[in-house]
C-alpha atoms as a PDB file:
ATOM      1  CA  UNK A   1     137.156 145.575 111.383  1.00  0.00           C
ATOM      2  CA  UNK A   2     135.389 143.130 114.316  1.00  0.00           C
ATOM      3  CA  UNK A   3     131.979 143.686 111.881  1.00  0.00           C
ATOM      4  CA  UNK A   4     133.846 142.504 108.720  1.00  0.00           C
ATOM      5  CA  UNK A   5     135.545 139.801 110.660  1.00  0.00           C
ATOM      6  CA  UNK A   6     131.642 138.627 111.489  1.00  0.00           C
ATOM      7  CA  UNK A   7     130.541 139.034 108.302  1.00  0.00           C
ATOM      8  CA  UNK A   8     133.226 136.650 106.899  1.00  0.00           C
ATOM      9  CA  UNK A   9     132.484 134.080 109.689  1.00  0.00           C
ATOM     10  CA  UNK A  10     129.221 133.987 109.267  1.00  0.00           C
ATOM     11  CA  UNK A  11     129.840 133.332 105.696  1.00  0.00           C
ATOM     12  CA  UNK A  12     132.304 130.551 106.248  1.00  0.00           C
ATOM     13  CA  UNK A  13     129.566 128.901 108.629  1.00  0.00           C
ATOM     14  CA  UNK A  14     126.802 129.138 105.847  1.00  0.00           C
ATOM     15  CA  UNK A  15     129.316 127.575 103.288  1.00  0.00           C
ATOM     16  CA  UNK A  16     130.157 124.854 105.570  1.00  0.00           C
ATOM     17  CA  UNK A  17     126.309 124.147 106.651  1.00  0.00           C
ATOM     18  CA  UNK A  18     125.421 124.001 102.964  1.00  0.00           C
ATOM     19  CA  UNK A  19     128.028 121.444 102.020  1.00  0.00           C
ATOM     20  CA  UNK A  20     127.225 119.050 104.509  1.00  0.00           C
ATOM     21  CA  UNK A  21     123.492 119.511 103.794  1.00  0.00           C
ATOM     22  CA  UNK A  22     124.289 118.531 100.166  1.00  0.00           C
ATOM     23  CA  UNK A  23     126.569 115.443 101.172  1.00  0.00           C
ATOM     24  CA  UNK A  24     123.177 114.468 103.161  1.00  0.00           C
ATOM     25  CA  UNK A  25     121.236 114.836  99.877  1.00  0.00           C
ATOM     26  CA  UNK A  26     123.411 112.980  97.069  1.00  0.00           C
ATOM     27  CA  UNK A  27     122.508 109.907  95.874  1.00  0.00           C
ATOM     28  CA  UNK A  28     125.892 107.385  94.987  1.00  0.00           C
ATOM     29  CA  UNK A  29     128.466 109.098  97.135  1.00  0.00           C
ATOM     30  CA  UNK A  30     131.124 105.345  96.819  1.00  0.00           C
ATOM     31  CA  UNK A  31     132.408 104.590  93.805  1.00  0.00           C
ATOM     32  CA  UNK A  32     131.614 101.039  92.176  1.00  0.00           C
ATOM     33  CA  UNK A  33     134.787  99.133  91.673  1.00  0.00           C
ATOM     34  CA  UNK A  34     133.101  96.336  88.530  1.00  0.00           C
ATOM     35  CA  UNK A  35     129.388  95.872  90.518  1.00  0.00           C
ATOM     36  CA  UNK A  36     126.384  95.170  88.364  1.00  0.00           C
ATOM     37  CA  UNK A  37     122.730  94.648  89.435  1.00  0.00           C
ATOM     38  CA  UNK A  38     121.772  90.858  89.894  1.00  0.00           C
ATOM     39  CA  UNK A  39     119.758  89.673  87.278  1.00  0.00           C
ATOM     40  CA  UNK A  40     116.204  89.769  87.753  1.00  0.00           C
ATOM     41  CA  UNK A  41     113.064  88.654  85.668  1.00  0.00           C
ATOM     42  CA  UNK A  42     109.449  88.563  88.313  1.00  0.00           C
ATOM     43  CA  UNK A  43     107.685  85.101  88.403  1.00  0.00           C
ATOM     44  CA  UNK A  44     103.846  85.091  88.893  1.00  0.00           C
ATOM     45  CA  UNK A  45     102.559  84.555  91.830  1.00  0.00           C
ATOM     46  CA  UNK A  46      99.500  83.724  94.088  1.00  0.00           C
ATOM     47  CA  UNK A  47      96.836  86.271  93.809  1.00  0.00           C
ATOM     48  CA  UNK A  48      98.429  87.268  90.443  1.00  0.00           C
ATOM     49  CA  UNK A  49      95.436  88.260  87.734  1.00  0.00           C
ATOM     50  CA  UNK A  50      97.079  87.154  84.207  1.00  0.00           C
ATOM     51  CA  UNK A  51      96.135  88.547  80.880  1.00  0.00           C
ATOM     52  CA  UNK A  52      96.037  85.330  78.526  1.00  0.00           C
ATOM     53  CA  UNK A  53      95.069  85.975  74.635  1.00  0.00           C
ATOM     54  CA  UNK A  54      95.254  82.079  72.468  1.00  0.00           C
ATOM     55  CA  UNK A  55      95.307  82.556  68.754  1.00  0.00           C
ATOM     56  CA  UNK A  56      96.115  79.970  65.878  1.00  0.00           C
ATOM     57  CA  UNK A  57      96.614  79.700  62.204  1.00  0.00           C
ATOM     58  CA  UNK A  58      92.778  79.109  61.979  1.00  0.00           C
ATOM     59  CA  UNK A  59      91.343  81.980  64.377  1.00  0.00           C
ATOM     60  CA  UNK A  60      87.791  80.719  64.966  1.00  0.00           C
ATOM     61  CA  UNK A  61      89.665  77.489  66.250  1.00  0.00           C
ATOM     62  CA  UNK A  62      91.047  79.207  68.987  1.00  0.00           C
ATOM     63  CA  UNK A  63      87.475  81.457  70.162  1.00  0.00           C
ATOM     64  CA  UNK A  64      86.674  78.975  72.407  1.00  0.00           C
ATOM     65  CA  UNK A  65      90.393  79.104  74.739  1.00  0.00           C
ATOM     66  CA  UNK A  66      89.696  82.751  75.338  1.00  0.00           C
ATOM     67  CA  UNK A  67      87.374  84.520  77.752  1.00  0.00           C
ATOM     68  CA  UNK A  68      85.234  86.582  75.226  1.00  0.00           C
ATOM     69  CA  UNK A  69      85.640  89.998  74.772  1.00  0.00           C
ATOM     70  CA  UNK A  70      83.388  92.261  76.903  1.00  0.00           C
ATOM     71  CA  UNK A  71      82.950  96.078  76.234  1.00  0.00           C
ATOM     72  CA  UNK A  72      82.512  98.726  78.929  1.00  0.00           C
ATOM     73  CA  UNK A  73      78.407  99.817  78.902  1.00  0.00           C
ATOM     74  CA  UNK A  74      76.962 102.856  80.047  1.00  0.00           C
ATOM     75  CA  UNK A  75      74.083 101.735  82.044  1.00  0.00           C
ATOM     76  CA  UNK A  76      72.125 104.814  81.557  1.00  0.00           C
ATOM     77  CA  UNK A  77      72.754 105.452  77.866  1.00  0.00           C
ATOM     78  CA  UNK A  78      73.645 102.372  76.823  1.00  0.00           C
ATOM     79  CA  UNK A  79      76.462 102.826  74.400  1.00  0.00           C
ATOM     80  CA  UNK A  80      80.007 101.362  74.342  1.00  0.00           C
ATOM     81  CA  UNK A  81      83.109 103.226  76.222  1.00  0.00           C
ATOM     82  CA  UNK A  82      86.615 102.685  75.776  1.00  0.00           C
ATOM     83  CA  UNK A  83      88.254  99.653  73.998  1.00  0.00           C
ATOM     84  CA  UNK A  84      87.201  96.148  74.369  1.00  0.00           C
ATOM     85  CA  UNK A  85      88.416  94.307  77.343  1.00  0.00           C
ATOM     86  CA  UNK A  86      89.140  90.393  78.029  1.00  0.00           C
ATOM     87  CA  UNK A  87      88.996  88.944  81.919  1.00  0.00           C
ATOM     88  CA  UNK A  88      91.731  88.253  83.802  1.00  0.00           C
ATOM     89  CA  UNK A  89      92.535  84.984  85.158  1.00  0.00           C
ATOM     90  CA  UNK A  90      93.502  84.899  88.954  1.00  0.00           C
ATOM     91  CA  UNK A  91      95.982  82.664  89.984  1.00  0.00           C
ATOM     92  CA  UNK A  92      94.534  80.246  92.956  1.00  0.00           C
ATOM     93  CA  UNK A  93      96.143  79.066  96.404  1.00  0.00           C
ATOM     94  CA  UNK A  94      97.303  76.806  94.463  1.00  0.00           C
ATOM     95  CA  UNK A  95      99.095  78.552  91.554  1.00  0.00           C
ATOM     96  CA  UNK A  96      97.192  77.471  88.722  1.00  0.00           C
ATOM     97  CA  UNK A  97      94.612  79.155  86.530  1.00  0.00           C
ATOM     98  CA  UNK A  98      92.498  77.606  84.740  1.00  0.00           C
ATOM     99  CA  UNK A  99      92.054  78.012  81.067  1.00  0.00           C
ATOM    100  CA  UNK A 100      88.795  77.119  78.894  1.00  0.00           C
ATOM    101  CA  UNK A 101      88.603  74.126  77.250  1.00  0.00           C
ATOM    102  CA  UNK A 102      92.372  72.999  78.537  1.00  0.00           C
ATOM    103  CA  UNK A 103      91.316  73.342  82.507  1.00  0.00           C
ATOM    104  CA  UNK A 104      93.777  73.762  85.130  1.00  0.00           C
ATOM    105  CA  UNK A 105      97.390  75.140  84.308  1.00  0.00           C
ATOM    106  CA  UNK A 106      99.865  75.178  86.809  1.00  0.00           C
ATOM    107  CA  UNK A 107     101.526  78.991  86.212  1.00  0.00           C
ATOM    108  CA  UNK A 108     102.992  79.883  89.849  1.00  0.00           C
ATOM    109  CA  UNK A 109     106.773  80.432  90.161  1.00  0.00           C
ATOM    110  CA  UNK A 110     107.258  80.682  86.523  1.00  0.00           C
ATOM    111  CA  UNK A 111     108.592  83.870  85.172  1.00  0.00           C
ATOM    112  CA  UNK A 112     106.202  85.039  81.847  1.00  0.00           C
ATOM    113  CA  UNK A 113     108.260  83.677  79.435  1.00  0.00           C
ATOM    114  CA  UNK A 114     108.194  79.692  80.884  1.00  0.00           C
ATOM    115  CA  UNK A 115     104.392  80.440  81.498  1.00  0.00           C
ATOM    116  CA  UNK A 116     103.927  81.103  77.518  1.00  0.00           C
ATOM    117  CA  UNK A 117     105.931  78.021  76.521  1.00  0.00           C
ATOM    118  CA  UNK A 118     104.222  75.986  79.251  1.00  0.00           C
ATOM    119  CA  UNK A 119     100.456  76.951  78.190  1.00  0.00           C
ATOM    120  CA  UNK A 120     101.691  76.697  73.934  1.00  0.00           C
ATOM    121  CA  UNK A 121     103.168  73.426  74.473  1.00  0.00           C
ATOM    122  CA  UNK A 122      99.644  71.876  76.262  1.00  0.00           C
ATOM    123  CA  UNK A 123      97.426  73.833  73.597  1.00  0.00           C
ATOM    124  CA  UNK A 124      99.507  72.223  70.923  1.00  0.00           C
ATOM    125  CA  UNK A 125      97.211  69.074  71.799  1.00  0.00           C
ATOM    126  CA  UNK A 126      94.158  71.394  70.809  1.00  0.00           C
ATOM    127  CA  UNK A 127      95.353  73.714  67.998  1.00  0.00           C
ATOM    128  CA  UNK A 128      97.738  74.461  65.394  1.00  0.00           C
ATOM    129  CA  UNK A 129     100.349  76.293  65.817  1.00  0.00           C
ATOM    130  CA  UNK A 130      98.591  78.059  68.931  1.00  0.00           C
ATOM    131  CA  UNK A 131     100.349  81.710  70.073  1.00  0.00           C
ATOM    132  CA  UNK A 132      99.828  82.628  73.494  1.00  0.00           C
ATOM    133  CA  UNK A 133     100.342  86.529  74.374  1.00  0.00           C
ATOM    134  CA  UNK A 134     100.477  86.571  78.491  1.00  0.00           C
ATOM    135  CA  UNK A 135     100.860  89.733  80.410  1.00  0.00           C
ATOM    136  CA  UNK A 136     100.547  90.183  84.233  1.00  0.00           C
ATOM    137  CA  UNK A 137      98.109  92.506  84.763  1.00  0.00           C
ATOM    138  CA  UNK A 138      98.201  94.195  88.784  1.00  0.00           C
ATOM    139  CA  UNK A 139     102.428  94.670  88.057  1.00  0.00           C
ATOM    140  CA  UNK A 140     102.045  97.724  90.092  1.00  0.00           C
ATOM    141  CA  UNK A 141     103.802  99.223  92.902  1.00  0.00           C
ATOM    142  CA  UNK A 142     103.230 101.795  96.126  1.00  0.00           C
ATOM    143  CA  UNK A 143     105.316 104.524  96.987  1.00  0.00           C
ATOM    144  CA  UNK A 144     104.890 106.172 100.379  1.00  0.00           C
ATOM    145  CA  UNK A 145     106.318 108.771 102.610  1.00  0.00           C
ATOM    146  CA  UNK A 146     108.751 111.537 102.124  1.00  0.00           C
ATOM    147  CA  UNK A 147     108.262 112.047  97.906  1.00  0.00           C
ATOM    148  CA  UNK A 148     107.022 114.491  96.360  1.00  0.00           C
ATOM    149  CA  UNK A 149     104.072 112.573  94.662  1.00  0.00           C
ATOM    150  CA  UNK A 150     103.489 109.378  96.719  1.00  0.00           C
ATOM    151  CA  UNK A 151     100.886 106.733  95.245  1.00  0.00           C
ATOM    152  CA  UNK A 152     100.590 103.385  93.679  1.00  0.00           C
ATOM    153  CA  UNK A 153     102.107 103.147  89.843  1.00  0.00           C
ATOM    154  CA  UNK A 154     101.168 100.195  87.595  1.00  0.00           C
ATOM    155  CA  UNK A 155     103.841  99.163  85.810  1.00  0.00           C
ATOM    156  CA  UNK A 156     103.554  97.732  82.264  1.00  0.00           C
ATOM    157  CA  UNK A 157     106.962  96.086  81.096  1.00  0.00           C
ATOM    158  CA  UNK A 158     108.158  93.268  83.317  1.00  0.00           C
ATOM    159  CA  UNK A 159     111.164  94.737  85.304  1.00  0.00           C
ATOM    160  CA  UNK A 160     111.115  98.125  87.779  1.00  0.00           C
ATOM    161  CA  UNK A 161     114.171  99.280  89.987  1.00  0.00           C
ATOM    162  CA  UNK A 162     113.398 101.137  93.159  1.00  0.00           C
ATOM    163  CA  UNK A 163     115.205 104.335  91.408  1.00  0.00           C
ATOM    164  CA  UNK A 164     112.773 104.126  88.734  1.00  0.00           C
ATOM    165  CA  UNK A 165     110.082 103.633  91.556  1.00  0.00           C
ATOM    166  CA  UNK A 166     111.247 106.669  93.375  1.00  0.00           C
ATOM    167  CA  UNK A 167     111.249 108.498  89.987  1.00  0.00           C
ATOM    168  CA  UNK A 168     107.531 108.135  89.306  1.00  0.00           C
ATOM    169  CA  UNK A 169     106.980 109.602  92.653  1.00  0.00           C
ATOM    170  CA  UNK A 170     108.480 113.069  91.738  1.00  0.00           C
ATOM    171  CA  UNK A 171     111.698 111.929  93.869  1.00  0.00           C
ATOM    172  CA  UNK A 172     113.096 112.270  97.547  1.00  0.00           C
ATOM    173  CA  UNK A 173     111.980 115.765  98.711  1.00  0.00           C
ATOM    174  CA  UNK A 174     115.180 117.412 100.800  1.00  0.00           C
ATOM    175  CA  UNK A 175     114.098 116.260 104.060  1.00  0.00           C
ATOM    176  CA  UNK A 176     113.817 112.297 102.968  1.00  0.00           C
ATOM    177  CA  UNK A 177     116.108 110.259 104.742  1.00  0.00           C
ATOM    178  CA  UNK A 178     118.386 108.685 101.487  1.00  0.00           C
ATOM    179  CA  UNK A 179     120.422 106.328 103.587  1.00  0.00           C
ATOM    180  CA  UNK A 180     117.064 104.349 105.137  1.00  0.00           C
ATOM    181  CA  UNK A 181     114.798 103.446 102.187  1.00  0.00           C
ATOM    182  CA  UNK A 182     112.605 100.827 103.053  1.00  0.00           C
ATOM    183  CA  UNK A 183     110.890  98.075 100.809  1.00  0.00           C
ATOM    184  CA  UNK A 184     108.482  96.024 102.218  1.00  0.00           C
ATOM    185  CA  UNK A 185     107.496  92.651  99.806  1.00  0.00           C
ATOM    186  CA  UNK A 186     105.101  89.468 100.565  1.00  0.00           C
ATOM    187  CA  UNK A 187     107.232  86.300 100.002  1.00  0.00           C
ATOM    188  CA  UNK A 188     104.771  83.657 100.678  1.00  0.00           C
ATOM    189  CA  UNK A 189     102.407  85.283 102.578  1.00  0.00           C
ATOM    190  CA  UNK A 190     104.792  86.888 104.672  1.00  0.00           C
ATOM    191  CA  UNK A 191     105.864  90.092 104.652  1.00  0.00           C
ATOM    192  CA  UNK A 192     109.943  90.712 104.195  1.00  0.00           C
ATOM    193  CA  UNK A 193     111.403  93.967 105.087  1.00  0.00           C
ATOM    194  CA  UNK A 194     114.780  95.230 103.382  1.00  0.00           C
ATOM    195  CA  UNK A 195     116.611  98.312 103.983  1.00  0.00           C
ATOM    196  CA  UNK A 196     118.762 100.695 101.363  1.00  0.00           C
ATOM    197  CA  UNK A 197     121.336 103.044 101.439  1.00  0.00           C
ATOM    198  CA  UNK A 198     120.958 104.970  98.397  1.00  0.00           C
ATOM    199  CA  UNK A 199     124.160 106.732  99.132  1.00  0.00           C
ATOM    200  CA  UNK A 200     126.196 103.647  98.815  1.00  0.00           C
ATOM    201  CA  UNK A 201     126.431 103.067  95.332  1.00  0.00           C
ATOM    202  CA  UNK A 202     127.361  99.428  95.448  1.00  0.00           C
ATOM    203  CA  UNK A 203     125.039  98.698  98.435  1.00  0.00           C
ATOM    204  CA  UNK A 204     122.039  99.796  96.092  1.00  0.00           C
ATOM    205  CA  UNK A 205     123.066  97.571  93.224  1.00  0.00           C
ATOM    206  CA  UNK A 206     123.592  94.992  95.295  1.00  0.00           C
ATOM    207  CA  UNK A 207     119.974  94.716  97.511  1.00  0.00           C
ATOM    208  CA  UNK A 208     117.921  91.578  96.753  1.00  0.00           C
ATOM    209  CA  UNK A 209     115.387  94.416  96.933  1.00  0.00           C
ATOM    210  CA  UNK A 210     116.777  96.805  93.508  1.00  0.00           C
ATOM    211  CA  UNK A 211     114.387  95.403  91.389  1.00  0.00           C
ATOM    212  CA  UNK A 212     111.343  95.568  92.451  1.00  0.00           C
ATOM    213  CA  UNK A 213     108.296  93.162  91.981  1.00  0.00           C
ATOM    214  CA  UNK A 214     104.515  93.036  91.894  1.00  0.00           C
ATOM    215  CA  UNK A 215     102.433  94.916  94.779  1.00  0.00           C
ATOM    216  CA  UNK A 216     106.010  95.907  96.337  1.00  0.00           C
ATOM    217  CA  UNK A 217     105.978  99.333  98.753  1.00  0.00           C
ATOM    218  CA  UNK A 218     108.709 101.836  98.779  1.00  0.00           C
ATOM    219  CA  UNK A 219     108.734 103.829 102.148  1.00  0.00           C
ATOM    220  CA  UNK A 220     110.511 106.961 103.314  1.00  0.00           C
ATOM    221  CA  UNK A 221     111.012 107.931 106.129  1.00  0.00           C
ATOM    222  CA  UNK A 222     111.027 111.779 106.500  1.00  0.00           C
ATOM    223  CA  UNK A 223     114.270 113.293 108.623  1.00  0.00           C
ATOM    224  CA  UNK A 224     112.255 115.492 111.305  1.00  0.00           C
ATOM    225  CA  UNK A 225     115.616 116.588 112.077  1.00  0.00           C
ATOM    226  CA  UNK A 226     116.911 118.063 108.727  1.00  0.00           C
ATOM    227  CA  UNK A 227     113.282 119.786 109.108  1.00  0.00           C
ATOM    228  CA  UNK A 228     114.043 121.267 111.933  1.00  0.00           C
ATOM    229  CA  UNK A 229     117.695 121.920 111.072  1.00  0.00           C
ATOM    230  CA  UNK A 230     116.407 123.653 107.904  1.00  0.00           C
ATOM    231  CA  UNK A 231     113.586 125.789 109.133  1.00  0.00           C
ATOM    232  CA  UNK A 232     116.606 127.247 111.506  1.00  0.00           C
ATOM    233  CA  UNK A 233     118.918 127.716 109.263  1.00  0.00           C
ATOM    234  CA  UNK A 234     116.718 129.182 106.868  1.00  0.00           C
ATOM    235  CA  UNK A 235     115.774 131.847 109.281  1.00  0.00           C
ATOM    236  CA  UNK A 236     118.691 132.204 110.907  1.00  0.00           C
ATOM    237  CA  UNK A 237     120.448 132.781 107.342  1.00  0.00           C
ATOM    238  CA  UNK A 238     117.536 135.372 106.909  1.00  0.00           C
ATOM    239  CA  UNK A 239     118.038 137.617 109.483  1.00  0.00           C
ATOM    240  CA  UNK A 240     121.852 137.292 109.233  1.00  0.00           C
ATOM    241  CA  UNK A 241     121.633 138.485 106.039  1.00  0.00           C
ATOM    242  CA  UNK A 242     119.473 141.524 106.628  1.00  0.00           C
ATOM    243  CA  UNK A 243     121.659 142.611 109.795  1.00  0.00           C
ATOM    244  CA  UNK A 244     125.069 142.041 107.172  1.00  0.00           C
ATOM    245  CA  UNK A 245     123.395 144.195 104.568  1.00  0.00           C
ATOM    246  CA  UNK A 246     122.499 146.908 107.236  1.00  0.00           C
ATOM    247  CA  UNK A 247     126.233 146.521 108.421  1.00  0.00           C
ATOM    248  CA  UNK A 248     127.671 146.710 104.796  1.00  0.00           C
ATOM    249  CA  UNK A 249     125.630 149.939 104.165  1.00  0.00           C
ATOM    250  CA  UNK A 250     126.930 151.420 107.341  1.00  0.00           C
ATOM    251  CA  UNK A 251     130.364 150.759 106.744  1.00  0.00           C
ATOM    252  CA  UNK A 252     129.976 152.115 103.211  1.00  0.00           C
ATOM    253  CA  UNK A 253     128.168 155.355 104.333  1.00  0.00           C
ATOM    254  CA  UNK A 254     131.023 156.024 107.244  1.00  0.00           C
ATOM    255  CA  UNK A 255     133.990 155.434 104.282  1.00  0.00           C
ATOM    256  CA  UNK A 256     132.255 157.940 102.201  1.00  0.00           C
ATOM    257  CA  UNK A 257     131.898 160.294 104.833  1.00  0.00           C
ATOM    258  CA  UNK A 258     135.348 159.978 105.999  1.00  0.00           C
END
C-alpha cells in the first residue's frame, strides 16, 4: 500500500512540474480586450543602400537616370553568372542620394512610398511620365541567442514583426526565456534597447519595438535555470520511472503468487 501511495505521488509531482513548465513556455497567456498593433510603415535611413530603377514612356530617355546594368563575371572563365544587377545608392550623413543627371535627392525619413512620389515629381522636369520602382535593399534583420537557428534574415517586403523574426529563426528552443526578449535598434546613431514579454499578449502588440525595422537584433536570453531544472527532472523522472516499473512488477508477481 505505502509503494502505491509513492507511486501516485510521484505521479502527481510529475503532473504538476509539467504544467508549470508549459505555463513557462506559452506564448499569449492574457487575453486582448480590443488591442491592435500600432501602425507601422519603415522610413529610410542613413546608411540605407536604395534600389532606384527610372523608366518613361520613351525608354532610351530614361538610360541615362539609371546606374547601368552590370553582370556578375567569372574572372577566370569569363562568362556571365546569375541575373543582371543595378548599384545601389547609399544614403549619405546627410540623407540624400544622389541620382544621375537630377543630382542630390533628399530621401531620409521618408517611408518608400513618399520617396517614389518625391523622386517622380523632380524627374517630371526631365521625362515623361517617368516611373520610379524603389526598394530598400539591406531590410534585413539579426536574430541571436536561445533559437533554434540564429542568424541574420533579409527581408524583402517592407514590414517584419518580431514573431515573424523569431519564426525565421526556427523559434524559442524550451529553455529561452519568453518573458525577456530583447530588441536592440540604432535611432540616430544611438543604440535603443526595448524589452518584451511575449507572454503578455497585449504587452507584445503594444511595444514600439513589434515591428521591426532595418538592421534591428532580436536577442534571447537562454534560462540557465530551466536548464538546469530540466536536466534534473529529466533524470530524476528517469530513474523514478525504472524503480516504479520494478515496483509494479513486484507487486504484480506477489498478487499472483498469493
Amino acid at each position: 500500500m505505502k509503494n502505491i501511495l509513492f507511486i501516485l505521488a510521484f505521479c502527481f509531482l510529475l503532473t504538476s512540474t509539467s504544467c508549470n513548465l508549459r505555463k513557462r513556455m506559452v506564448y499569449f497567456q492574457t487575453d486582448v480586450t480590443d488591442s491592435t498593433a500600432s501602425n507601422f510603415t519603415p522610413t529610410i535611413k542613413v546608411d540605407d543602400i536604395l534600389s532606384v530603377v527610372i523608366s518613361a514612356d520613351n525608354p532610351e530617355t530614361a538610360i541615362p537616370f539609371n546606374f547601368p546594368i552590370t553582370n556578375n563575371i567569372n574572372s577566370a572563365n569569363g562568362y556571365t553568372t546569375g541575373n543582371p544587377e543595378r548599384n545601389g545608392y547609399l544614403v549619405d550623413g546627410n540623407g540624400n542620394i544622389h541620382i544621375p543627371v537630377v543630382g542630390k535627392v533628399h530621401v531620409a525619413g521618408l517611408t518608400r512610398m513618399e520617396a517614389v512620389d518625391q523622386l517622380s515629381k523632380t524627374l517630371e522636369d526631365y521625362l515623361k511620365n517617368p516611373v520610379v520602382n524603389l526598394q530598400i535593399m539591406n531590410y534585413k534583420v539579426t536574430v541571436l541567442g536561445d533559437v533554434k537557428n540564429p542568424g541574420t534574415f533579409k527581408i524583402p517586403n517592407e514590414r517584419l514583426t518580431v514573431l515573424e523574426a523569431i519564426g525565421l529563426a526556427g523559434d524559442l528552443k524550451i529553455t529561452g526565456m519568453r518573458k525577456n526578449i530583447l530588441v536592440i535598434r540604432d535611432i540616430d546613431g544611438k543604440k535603443t534597447q526595448y524589452r518584451i514579454d511575449l507572454t503578455k499578449t497585449e504587452e507584445v502588440f503594444a511595444s514600439p519595438a513589434y515591428y521591426l525595422q532595418q538592421n534591428d537584433v532580436v536577442y534571447v536570453e537562454p534560462n540557465l535555470n530551466e536548464k538546469v531544472n530540466g536536466t534534473f527532472w529529466r533524470s530524476t523522472a528517469t530513474i523514478f520511472t525504472s524503480i516504479a516499473a520494478v515496483i509494479l512488477s513486484t507487486i504484480s508477481i506477489l498478487i499472483r503468487v498469493k
